[in-house]
PDB file of N, CA and C in Angstrom:
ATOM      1  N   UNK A   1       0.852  -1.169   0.000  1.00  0.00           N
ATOM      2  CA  UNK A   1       0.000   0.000   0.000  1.00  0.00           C
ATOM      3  C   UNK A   1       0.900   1.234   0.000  1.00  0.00           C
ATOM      4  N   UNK A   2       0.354   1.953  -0.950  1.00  0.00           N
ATOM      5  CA  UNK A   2       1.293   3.491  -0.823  1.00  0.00           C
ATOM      6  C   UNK A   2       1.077   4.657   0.023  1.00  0.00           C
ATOM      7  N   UNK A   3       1.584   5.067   0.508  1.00  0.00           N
ATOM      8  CA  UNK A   3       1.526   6.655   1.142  1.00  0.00           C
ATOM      9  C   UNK A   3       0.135   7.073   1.013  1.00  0.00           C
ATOM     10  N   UNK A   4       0.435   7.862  -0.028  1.00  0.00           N
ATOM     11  CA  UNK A   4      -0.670   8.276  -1.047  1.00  0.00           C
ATOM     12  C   UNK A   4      -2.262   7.436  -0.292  1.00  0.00           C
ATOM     13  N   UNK A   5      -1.695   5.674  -0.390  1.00  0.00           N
ATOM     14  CA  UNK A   5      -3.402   5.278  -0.080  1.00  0.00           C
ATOM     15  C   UNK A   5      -3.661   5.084   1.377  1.00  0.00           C
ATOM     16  N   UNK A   6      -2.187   5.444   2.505  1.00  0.00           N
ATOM     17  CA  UNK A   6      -2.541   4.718   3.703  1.00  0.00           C
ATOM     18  C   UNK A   6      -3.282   6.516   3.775  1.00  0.00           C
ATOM     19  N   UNK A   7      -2.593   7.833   3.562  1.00  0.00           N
ATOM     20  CA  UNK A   7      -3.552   8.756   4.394  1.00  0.00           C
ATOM     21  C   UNK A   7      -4.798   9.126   3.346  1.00  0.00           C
ATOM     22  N   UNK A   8      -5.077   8.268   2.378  1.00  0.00           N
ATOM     23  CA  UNK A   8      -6.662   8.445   2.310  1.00  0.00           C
ATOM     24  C   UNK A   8      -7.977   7.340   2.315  1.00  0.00           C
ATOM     25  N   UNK A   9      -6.600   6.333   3.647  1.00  0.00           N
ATOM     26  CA  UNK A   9      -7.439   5.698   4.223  1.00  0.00           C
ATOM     27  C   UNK A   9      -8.820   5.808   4.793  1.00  0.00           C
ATOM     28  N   UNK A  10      -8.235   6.635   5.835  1.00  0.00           N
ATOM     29  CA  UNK A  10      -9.627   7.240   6.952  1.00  0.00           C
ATOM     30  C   UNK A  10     -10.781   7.897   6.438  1.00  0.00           C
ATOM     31  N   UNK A  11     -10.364   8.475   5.353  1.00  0.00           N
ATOM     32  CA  UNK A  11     -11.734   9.287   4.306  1.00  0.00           C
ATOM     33  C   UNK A  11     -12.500   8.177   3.758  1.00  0.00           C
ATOM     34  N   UNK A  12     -11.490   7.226   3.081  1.00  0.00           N
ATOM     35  CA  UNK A  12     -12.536   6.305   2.218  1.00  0.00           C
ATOM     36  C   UNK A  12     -13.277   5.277   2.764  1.00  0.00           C
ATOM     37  N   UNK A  13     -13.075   4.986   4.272  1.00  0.00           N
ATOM     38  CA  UNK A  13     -13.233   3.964   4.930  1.00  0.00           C
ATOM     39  C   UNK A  13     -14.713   5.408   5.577  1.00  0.00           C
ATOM     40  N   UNK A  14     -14.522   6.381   5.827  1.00  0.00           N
ATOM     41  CA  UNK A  14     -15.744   6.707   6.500  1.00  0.00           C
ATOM     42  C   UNK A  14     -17.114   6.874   5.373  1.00  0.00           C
ATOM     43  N   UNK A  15     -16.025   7.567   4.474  1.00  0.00           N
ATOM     44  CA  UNK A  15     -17.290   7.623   3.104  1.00  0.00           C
ATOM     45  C   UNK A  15     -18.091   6.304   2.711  1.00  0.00           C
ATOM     46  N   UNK A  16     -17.420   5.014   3.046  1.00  0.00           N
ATOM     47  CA  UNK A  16     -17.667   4.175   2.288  1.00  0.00           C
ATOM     48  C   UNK A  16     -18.405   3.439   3.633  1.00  0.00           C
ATOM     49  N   UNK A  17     -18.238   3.562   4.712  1.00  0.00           N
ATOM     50  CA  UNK A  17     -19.129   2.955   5.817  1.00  0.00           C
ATOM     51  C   UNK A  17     -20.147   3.935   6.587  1.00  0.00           C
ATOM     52  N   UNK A  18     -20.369   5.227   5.893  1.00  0.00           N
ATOM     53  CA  UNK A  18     -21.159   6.184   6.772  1.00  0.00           C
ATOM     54  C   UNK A  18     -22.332   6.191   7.003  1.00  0.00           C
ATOM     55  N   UNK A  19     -22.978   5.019   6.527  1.00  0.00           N
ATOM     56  CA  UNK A  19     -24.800   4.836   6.881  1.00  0.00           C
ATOM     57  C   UNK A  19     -24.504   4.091   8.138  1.00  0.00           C
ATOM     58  N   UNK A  20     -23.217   3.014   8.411  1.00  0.00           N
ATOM     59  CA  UNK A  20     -23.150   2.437   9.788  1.00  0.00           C
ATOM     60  C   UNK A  20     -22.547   2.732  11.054  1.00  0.00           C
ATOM     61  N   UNK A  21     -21.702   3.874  10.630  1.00  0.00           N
ATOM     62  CA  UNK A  21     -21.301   4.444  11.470  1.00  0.00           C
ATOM     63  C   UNK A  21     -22.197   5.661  12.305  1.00  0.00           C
ATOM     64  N   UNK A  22     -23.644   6.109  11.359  1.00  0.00           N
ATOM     65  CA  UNK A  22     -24.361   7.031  12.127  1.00  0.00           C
ATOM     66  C   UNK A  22     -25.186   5.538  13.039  1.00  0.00           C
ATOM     67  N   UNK A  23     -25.522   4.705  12.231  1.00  0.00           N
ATOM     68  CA  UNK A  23     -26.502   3.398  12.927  1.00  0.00           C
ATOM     69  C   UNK A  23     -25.743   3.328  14.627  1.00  0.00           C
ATOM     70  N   UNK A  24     -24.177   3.175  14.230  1.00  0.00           N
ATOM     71  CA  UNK A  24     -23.959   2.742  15.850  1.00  0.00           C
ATOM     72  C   UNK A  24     -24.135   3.667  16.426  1.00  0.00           C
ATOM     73  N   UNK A  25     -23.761   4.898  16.382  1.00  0.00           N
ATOM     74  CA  UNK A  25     -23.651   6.510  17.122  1.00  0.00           C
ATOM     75  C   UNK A  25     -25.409   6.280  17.664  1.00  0.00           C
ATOM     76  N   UNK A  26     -26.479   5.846  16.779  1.00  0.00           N
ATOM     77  CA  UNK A  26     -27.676   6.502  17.213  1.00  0.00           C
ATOM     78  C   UNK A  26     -28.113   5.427  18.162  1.00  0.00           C
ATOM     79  N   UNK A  27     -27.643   3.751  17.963  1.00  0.00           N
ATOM     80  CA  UNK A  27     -28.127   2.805  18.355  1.00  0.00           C
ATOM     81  C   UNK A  27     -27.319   1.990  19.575  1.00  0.00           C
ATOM     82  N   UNK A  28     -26.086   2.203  19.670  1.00  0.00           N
ATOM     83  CA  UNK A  28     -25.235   1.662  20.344  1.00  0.00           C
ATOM     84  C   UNK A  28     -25.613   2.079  21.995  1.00  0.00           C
ATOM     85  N   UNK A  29     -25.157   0.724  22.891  1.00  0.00           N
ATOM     86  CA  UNK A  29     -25.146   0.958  24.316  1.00  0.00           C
ATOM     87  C   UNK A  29     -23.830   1.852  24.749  1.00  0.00           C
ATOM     88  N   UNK A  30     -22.633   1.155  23.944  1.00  0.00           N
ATOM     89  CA  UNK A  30     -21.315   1.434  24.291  1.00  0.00           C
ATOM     90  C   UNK A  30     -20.913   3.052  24.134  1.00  0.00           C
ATOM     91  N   UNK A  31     -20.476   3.376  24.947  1.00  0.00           N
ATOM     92  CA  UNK A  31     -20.636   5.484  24.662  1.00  0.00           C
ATOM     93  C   UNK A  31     -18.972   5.254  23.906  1.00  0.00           C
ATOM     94  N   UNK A  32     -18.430   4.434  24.632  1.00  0.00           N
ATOM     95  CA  UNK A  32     -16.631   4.895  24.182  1.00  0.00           C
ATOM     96  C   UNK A  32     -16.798   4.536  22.500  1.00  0.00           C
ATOM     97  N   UNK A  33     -17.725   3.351  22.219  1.00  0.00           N
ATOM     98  CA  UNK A  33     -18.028   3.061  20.328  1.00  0.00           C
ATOM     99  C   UNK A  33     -18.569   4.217  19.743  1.00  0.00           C
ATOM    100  N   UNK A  34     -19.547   4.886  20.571  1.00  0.00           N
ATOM    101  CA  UNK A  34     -20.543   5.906  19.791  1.00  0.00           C
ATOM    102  C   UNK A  34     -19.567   7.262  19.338  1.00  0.00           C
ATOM    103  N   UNK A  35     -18.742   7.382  20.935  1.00  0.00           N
ATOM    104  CA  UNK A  35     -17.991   8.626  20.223  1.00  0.00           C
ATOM    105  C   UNK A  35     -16.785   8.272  19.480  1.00  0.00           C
ATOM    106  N   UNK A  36     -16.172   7.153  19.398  1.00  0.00           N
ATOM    107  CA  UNK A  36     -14.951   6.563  18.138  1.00  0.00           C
ATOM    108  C   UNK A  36     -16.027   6.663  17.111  1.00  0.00           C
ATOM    109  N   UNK A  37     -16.947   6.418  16.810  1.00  0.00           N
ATOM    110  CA  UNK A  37     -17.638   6.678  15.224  1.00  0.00           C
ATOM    111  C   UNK A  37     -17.968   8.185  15.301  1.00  0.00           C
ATOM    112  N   UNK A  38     -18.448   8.988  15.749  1.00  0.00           N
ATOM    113  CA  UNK A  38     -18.924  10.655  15.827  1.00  0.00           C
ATOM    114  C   UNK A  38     -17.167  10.792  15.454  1.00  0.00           C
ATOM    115  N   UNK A  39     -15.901  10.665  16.585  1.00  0.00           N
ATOM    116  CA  UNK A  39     -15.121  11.272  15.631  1.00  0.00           C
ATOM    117  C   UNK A  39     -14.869  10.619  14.772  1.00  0.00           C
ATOM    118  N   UNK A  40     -14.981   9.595  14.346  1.00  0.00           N
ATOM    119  CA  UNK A  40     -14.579   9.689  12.994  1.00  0.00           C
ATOM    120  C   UNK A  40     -15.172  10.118  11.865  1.00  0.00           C
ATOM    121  N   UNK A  41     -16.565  10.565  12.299  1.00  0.00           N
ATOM    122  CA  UNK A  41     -17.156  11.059  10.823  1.00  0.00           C
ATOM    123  C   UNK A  41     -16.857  12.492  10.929  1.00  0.00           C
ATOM    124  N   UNK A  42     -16.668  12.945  12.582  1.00  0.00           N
ATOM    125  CA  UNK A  42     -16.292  14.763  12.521  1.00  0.00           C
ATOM    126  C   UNK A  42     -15.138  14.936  11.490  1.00  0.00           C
ATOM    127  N   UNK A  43     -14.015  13.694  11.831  1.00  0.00           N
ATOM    128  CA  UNK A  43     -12.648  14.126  11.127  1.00  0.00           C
ATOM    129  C   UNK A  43     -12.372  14.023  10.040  1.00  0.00           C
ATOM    130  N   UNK A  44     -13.301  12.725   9.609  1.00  0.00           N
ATOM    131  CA  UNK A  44     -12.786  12.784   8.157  1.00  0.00           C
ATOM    132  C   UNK A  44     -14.317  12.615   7.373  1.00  0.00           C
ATOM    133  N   UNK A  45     -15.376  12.506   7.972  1.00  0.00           N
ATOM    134  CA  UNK A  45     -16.375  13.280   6.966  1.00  0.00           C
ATOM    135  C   UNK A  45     -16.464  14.075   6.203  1.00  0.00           C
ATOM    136  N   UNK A  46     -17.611  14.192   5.309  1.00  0.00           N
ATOM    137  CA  UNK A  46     -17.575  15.584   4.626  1.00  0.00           C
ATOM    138  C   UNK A  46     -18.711  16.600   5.594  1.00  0.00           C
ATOM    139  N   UNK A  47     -18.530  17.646   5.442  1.00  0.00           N
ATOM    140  CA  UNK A  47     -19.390  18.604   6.064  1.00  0.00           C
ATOM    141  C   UNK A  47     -20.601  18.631   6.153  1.00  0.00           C
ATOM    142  N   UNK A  48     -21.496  18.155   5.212  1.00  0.00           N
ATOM    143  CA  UNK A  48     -22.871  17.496   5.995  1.00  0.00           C
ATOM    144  C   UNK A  48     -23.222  16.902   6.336  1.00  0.00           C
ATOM    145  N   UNK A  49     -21.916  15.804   6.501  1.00  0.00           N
ATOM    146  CA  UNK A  49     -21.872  14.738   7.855  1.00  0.00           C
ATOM    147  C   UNK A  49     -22.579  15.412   9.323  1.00  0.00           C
ATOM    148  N   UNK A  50     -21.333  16.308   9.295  1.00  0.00           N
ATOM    149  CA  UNK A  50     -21.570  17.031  10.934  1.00  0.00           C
ATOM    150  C   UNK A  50     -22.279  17.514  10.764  1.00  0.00           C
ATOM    151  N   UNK A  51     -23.147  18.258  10.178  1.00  0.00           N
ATOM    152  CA  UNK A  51     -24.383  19.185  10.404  1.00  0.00           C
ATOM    153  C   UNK A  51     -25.549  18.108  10.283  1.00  0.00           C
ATOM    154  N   UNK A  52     -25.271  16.698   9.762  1.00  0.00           N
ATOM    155  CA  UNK A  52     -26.568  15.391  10.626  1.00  0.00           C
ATOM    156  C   UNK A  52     -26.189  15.209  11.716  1.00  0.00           C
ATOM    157  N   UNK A  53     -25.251  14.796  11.674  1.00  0.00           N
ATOM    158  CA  UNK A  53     -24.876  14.275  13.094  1.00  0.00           C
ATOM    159  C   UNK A  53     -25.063  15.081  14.438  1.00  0.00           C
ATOM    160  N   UNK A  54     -24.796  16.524  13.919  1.00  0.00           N
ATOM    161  CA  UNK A  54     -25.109  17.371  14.967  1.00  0.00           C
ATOM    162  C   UNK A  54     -27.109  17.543  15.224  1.00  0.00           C
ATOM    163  N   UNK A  55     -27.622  16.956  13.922  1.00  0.00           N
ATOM    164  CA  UNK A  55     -28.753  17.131  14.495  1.00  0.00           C
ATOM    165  C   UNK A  55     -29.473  16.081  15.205  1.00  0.00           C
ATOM    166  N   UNK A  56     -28.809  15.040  14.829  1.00  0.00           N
ATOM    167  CA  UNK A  56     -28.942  13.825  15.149  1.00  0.00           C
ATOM    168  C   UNK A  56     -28.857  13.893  17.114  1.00  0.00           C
ATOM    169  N   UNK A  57     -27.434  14.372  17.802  1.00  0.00           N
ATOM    170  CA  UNK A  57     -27.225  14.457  18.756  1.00  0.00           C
ATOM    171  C   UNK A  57     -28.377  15.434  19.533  1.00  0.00           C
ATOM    172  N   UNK A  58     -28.560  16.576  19.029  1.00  0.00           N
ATOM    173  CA  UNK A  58     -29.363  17.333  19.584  1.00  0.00           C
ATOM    174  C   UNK A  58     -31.381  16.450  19.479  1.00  0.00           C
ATOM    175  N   UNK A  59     -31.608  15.293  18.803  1.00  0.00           N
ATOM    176  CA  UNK A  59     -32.791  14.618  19.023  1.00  0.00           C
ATOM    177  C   UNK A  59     -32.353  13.231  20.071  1.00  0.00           C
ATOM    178  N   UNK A  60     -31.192  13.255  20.023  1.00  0.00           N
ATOM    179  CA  UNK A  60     -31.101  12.069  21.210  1.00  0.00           C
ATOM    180  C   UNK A  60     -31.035  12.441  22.456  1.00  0.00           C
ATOM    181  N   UNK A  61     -30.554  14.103  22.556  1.00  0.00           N
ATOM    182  CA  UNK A  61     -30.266  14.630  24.059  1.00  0.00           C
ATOM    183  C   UNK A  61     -32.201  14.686  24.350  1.00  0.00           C
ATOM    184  N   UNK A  62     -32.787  15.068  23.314  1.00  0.00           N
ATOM    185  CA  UNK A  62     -34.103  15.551  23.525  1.00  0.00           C
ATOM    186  C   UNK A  62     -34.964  14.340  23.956  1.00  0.00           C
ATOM    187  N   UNK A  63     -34.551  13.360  23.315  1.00  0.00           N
ATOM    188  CA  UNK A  63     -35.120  11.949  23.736  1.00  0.00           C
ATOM    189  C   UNK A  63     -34.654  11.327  25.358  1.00  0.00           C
ATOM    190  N   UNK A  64     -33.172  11.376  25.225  1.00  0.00           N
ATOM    191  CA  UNK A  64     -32.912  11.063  26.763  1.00  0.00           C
ATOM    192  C   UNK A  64     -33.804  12.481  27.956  1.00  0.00           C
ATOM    193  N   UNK A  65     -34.235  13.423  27.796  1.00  0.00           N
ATOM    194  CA  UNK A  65     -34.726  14.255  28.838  1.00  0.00           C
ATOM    195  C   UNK A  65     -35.724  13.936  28.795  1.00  0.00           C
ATOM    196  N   UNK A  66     -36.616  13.773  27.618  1.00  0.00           N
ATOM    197  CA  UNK A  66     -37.947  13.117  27.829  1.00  0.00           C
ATOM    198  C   UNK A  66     -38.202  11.647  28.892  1.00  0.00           C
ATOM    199  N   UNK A  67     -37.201  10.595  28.634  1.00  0.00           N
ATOM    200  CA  UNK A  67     -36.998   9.682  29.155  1.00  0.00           C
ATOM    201  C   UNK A  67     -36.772   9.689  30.582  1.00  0.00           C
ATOM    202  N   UNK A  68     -36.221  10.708  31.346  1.00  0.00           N
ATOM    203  CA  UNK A  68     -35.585  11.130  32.545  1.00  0.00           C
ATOM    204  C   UNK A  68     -37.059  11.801  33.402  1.00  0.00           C
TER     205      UNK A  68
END
């Protein structure tokens, strides 16, 4: 593997797994899994990654207070 493909690893691996990586973030028990997938779509997502994800977080905080 070349240079070139190990640092555009992390991009192609999020682009190419990003319907499952929001699944665990929204569905997962494990918090230390949920936030290893959030950053990884913050870091190497594209930008309307984070602006779901951020809305995404702001309906789960709303769901856990309802729940509480």
């Amino acid at each position: 593997m070349s240079k070139a493909e190990l640092t555009d690893a992390p991009e192609t691996y999020v682009r190419e797994h990003r319907e499952t990586l929001i699944e665990i973030i929204k569905h997962s028990d494990d918090d230390f899994v949920r936030a290893l997938c959030l950053a990884a779509l913050v870091k190497y997502g594209a930008d309307p990654d984070v602006e779901q994800l951020q809305e995404e977080i702001a309906r789960l905080d709303e769901l856990q207070e309802k729940v509480r």
